[in-house]
Protein backbone atom coordinates (compact mmCIF):
# COMPACT_ATOMS: atom_id res chain seq x y z
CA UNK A 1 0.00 0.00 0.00
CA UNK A 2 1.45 3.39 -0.95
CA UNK A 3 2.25 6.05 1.43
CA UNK A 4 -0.97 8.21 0.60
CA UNK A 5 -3.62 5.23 0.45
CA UNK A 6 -2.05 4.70 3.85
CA UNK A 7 -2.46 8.14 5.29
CA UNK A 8 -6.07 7.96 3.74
CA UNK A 9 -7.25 4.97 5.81
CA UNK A 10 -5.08 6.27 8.63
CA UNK A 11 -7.08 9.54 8.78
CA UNK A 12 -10.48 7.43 8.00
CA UNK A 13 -10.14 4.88 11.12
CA UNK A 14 -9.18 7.95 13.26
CA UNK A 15 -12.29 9.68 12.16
CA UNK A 16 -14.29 6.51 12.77
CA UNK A 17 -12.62 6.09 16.43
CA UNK A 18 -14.39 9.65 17.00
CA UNK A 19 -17.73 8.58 15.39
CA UNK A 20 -17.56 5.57 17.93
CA UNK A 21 -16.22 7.13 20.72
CA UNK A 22 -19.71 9.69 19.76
CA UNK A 23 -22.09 6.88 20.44
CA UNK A 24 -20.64 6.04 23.86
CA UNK A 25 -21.50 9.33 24.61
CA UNK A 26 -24.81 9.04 23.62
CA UNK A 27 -25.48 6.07 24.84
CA UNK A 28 -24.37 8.09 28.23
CA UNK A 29 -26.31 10.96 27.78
CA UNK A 30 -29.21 8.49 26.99
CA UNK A 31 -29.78 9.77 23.78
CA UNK A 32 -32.72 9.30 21.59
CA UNK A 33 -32.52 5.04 20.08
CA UNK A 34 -32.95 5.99 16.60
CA UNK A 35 -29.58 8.57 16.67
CA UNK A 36 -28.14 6.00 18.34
CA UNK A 37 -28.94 4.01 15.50
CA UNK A 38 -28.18 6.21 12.78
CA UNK A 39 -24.53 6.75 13.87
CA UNK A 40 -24.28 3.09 14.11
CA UNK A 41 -25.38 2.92 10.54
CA UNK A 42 -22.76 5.74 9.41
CA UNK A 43 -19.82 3.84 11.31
CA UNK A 44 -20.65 0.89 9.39
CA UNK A 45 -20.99 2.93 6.16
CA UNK A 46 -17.61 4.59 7.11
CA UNK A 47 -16.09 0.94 7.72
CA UNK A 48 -17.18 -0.61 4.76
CA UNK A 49 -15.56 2.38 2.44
CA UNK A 50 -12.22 1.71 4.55
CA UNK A 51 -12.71 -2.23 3.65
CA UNK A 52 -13.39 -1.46 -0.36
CA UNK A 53 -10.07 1.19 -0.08
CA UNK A 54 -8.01 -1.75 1.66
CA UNK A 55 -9.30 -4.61 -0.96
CA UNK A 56 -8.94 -1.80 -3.84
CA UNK A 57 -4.89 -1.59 -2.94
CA UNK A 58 -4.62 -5.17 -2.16
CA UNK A 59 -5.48 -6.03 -5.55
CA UNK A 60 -3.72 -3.36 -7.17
CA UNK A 61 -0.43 -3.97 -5.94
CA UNK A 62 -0.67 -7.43 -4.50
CA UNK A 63 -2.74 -9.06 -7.18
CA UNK A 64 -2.23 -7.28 -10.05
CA UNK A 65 1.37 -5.59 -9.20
CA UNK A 66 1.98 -9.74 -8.16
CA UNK A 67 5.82 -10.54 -9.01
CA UNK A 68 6.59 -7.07 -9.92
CA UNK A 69 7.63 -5.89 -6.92
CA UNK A 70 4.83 -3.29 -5.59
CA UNK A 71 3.11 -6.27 -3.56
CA UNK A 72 3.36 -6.25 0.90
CA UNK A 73 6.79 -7.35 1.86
CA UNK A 74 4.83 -10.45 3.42
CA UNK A 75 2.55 -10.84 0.66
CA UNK A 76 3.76 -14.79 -0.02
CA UNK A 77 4.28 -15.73 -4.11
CA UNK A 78 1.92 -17.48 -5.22
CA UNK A 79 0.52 -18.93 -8.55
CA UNK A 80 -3.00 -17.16 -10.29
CA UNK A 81 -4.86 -19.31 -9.40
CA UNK A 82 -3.83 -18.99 -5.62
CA UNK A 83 -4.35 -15.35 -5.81
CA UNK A 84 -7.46 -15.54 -7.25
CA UNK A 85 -8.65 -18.24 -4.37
CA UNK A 86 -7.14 -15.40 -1.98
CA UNK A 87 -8.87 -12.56 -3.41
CA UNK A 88 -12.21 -15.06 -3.25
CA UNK A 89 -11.57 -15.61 0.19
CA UNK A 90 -11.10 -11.80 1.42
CA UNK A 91 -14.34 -11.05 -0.36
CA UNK A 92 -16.32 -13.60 1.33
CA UNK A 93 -15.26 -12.48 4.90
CA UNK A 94 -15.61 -8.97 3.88
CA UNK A 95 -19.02 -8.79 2.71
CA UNK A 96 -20.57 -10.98 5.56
């Protein structure tokens, strides 16, 4: 992952850490269920664009960039069709 994508997501989970740390207080100041809810809802929303950013570099430089160089230093080699069984797998766990 290059230096930006990583100060992205960086900034993004520290901005989620705030939205959560937002509902505690809520939940403290016995705040109205439905805002309660709705922040929930954004956090999630905020997560899941932090997930597609994350599989979005994976595959650019770990599948795609594969053998050139550009993947994680402990990205492992692998063949296509391992990558491909990889990729598979992330998605799966991701979108449960």
């Amino acid at each position: 992952m290059d230096t930006d994508t990583k100060k992205r997501v960086a900034t993004r989970v520290k901005r989620i850490a705030g939205q959560v740390a937002g509902v505690e207080r809520m939940l403290a100041e016995d705040r109205y269920c439905v805002d309660v809810l709705n922040q929930i809802a954004a956090i999630r929303s905020a997560l899941d664009a932090v997930g597609v950013e994350l599989i979005t570099a994976h595959l650019e430089s770990c599948v795609v960039g594969h053998g050139s160089g550009s993947e994680h230093e402990c990205a492992k080699p692998m063949k296509k069709d391992q990558l491909l069984a990889e990729v598979r797998t992330v998605l799966s766990q991701f979108l449960k």
